[in-house]
Protein backbone atom coordinates (compact mmCIF):
# COMPACT_ATOMS: atom_id res chain seq x y z
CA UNK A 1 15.29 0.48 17.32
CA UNK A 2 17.73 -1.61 14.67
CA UNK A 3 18.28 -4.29 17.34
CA UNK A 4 14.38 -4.35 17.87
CA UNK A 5 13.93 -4.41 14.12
CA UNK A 6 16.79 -7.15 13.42
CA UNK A 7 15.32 -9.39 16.34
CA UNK A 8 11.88 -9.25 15.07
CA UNK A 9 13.22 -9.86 11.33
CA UNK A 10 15.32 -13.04 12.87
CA UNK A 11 12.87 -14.73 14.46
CA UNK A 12 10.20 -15.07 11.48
CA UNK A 13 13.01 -15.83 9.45
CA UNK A 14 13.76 -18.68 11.55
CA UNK A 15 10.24 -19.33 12.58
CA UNK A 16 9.64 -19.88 8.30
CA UNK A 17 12.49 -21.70 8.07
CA UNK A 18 11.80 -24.40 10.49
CA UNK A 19 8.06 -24.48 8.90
CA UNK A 20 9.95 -25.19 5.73
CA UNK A 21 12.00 -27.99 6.71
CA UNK A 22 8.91 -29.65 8.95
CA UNK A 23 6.69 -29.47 5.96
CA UNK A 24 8.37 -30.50 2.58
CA UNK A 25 6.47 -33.18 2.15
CA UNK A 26 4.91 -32.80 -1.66
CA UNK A 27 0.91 -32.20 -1.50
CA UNK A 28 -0.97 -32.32 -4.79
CA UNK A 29 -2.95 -28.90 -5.23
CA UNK A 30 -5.91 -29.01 -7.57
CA UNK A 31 -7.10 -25.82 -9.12
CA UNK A 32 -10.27 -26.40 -10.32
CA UNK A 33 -12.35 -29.69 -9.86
CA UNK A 34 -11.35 -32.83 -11.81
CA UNK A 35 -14.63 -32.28 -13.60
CA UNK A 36 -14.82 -28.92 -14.60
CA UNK A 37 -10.86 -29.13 -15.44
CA UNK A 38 -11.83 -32.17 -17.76
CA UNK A 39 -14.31 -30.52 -19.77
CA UNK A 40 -12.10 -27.20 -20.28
CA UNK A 41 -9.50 -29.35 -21.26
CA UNK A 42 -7.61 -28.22 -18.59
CA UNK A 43 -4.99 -29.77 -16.19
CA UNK A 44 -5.99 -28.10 -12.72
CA UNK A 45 -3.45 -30.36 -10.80
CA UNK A 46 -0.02 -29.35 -9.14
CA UNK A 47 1.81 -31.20 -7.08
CA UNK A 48 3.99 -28.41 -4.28
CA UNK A 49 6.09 -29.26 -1.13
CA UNK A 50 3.53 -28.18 1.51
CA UNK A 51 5.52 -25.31 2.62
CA UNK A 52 5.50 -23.56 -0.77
CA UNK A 53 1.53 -24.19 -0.68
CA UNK A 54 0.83 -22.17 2.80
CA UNK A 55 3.71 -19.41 1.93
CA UNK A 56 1.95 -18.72 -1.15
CA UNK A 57 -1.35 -18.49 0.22
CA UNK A 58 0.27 -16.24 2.84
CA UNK A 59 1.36 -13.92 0.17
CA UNK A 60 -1.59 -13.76 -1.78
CA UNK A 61 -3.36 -12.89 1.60
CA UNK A 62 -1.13 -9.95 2.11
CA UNK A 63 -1.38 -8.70 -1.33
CA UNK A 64 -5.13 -8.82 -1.38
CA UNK A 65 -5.04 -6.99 1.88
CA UNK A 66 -2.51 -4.71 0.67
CA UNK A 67 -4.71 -3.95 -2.39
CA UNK A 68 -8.15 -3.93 -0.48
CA UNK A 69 -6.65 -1.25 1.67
CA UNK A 70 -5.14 0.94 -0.94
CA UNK A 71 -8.69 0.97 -2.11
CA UNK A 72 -10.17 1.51 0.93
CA UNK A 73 -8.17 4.94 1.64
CA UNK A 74 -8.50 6.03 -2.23
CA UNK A 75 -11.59 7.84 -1.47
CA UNK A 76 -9.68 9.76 2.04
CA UNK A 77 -6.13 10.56 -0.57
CA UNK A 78 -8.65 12.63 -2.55
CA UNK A 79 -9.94 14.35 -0.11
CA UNK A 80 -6.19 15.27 1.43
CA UNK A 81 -5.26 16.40 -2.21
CA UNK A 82 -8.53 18.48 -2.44
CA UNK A 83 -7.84 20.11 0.87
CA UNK A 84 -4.37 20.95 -0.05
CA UNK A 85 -5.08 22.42 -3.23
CA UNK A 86 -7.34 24.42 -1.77
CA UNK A 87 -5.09 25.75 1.05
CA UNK A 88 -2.47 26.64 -1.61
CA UNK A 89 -4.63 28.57 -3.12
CA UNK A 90 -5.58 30.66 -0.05
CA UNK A 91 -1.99 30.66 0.44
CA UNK A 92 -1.48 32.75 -2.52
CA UNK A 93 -4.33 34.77 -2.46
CA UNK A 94 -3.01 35.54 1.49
CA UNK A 95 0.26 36.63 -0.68
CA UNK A 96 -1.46 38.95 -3.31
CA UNK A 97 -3.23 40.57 -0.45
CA UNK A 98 -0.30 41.44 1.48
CA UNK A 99 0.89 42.61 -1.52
CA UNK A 100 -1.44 44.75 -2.31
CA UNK A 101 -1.70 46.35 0.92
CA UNK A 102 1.87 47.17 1.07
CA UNK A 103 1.41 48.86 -2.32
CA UNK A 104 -1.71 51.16 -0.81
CA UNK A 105 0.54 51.63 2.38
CA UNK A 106 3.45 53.16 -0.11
CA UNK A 107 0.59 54.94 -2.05
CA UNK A 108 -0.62 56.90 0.69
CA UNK A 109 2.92 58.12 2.22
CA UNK A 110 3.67 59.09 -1.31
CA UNK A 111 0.98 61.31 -1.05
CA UNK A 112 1.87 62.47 2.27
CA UNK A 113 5.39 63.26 1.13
């Protein structure tokens, strides 16, 4: 499973490597339009080697998905956590029982004796 892992790890390694080096070329990224950034008082221009431009946007894609599914589940992790509550609680009422019967059990042979 390590080799699997490693190989799979290698190859988009390599695979954003070469991406890297075939896009460096520096692209000017504007934030906002020249417009709007003007009457803000804002400079909404960057200038990025191409590369840098789609990695970013890859990870801001993942973390938004990341994020997005996190809050997706939210609602399924409270359920879990109710559930399990609740079966420790039968748990130990299960263990008071038992306990309780064993205790009539001893009662009744003590009157026996």
């Amino acid at each position: 499973m390590r080799i699997i892992r490693f190989s799979i790890i290698l190859s988009i390694s390599l695979a954003l490597i070469v991406l890297a080096i075939a896009n460096r070329q520096v692209v000017t990224l504007q934030f906002m339009p020249s417009d709007l950034a003007a009457s803000f008082g804002i400079l909404g221009v960057k200038s990025l080697p191409l590369f840098l431009v789609v990695l970013l946007g890859v990870l801001i894609g993942l973390f938004l998905g990341f994020v997005w599914e996190y809050l997706r589940e939210h609602k399924y992790r409270k359920a879990l956590a109710t559930k399990n509550k609740k079966v420790k609680m039968l748990e130990q009422e299960i263990k008071k029982l038992k306990n309780d019967t064993n205790n009539e059990a001893e009662q009744i042979l003590g009157l026996l004796e």
